[in-house]
Protein backbone atom coordinates (compact mmCIF):
# COMPACT_ATOMS: atom_id res chain seq x y z
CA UNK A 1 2.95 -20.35 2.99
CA UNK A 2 4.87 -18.30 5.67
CA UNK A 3 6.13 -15.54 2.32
CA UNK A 4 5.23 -11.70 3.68
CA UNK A 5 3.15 -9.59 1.40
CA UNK A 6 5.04 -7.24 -0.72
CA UNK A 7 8.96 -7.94 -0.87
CA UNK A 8 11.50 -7.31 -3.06
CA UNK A 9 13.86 -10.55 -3.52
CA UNK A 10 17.35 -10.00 -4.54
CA UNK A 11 16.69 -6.75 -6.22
CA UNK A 12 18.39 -3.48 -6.92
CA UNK A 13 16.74 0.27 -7.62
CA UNK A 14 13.21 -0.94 -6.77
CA UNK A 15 10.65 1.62 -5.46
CA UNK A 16 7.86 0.34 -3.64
CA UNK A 17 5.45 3.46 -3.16
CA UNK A 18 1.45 4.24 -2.11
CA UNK A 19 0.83 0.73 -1.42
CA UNK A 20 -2.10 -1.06 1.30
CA UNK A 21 -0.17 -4.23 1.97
CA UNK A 22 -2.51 -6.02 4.52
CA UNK A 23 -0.88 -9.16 5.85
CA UNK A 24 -2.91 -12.45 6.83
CA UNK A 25 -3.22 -12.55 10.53
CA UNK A 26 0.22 -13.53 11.95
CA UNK A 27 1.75 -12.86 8.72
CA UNK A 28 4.56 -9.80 7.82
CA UNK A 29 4.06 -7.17 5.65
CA UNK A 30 7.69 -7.82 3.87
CA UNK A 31 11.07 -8.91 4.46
CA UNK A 32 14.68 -8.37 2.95
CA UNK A 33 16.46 -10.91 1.39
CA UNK A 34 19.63 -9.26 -0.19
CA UNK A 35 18.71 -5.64 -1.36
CA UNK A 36 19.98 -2.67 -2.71
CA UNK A 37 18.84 0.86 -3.25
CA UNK A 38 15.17 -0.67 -2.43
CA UNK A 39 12.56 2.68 -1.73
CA UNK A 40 10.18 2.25 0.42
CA UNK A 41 8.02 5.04 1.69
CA UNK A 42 4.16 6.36 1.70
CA UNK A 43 2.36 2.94 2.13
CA UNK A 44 -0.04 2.04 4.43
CA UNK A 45 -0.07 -1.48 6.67
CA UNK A 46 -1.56 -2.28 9.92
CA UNK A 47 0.63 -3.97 11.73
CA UNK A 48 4.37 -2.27 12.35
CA UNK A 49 7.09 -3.64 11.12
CA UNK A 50 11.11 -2.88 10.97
CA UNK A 51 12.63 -4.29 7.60
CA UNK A 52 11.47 -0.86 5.64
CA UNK A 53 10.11 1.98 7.31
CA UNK A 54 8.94 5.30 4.66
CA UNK A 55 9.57 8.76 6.51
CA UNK A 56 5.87 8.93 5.23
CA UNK A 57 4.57 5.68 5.59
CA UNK A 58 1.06 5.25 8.05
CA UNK A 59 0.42 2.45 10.50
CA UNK A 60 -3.05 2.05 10.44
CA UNK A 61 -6.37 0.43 9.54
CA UNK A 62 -6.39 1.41 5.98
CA UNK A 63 -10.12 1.52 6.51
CA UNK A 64 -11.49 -0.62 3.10
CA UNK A 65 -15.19 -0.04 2.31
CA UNK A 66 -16.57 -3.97 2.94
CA UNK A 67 -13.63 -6.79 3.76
CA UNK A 68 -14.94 -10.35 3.01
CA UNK A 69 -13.45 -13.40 3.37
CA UNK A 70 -13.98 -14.30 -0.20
CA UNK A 71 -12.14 -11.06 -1.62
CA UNK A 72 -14.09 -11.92 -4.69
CA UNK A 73 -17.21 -10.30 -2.83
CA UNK A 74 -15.30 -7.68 -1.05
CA UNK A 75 -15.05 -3.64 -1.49
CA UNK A 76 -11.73 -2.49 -0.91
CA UNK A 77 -12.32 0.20 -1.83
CA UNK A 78 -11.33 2.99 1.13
CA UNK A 79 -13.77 4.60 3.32
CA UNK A 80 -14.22 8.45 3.55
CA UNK A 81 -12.61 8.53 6.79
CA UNK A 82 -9.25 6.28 5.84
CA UNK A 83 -6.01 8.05 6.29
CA UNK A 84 -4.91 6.48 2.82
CA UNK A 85 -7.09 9.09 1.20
CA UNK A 86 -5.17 12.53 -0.35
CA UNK A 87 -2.11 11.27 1.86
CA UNK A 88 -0.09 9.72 -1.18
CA UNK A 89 2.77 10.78 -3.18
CA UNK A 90 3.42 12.17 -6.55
CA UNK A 91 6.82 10.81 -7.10
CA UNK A 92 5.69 8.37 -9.63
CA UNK A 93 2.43 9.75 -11.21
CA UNK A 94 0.22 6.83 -12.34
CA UNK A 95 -2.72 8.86 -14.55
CA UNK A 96 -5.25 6.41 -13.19
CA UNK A 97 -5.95 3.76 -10.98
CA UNK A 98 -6.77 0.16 -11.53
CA UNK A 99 -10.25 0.78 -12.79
CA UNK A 100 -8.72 3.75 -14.84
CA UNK A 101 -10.54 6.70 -12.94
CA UNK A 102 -7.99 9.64 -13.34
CA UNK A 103 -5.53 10.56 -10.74
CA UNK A 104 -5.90 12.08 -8.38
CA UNK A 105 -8.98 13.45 -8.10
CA UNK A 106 -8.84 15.85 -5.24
CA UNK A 107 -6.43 17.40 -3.40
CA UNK A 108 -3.99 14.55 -3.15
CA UNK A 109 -3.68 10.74 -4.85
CA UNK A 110 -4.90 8.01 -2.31
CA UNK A 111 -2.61 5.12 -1.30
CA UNK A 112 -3.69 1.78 -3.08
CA UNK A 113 -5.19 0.83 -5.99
CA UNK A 114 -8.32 3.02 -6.51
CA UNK A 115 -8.47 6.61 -6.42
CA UNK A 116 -11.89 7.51 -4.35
């Protein structure tokens, strides 16, 4: 309890790129705990924070389909009008996304784990 989301721990030449890192209310989206060479750009969180900061990264709602409390039951999935859609980076070119639909499918990858 009291970890943030998505942080690298003592690491070196990590790239942390196109994620939705949604923290628990009150929680962080990451912290630094001795780092080097750690990239960090094109994800999407809604709350702003200061430890890494992308040239390209959104604050925003990432806009999922159907949030549940049992994320079991959940779509996250992203909505038609979420800014994570088309907006993410080719840098690292995953093929496909988690339920291996082929990436990207329109004019630009999504953030996250599914392409829409």
């Amino acid at each position: 309890m009291g970890y943030q989301e998505l942080f690298p721990n003592r690491s070196d030449d990590v790239v942390i790129l196109n994620n939705i890192i949604v923290p628990r209310p009150g929680g962080a989206v990451t912290s630094n705990n001795r780092n080097t060479s750690i990239r960090w750009d094109y994800n999407i969180y809604p709350t702003a924070q200061t430890v890494f900061a992308g040239a390209n990264d959104i604050v925003a709602d990432p806009n999922f389909i159907d949030i549940q409390p049992d994320p079991t039951k959940g779509n996250f999935r992203l909505a038609k009008n979420s800014r994570a859609v088309n907006s993410g980076s080719n840098d690292v070119p995953l093929l496909n996304d988690i339920l291996g639909k082929a990436r990207p499918k329109s004019a630009g990858r999504d953030r996250g784990a599914f392409e829409q």
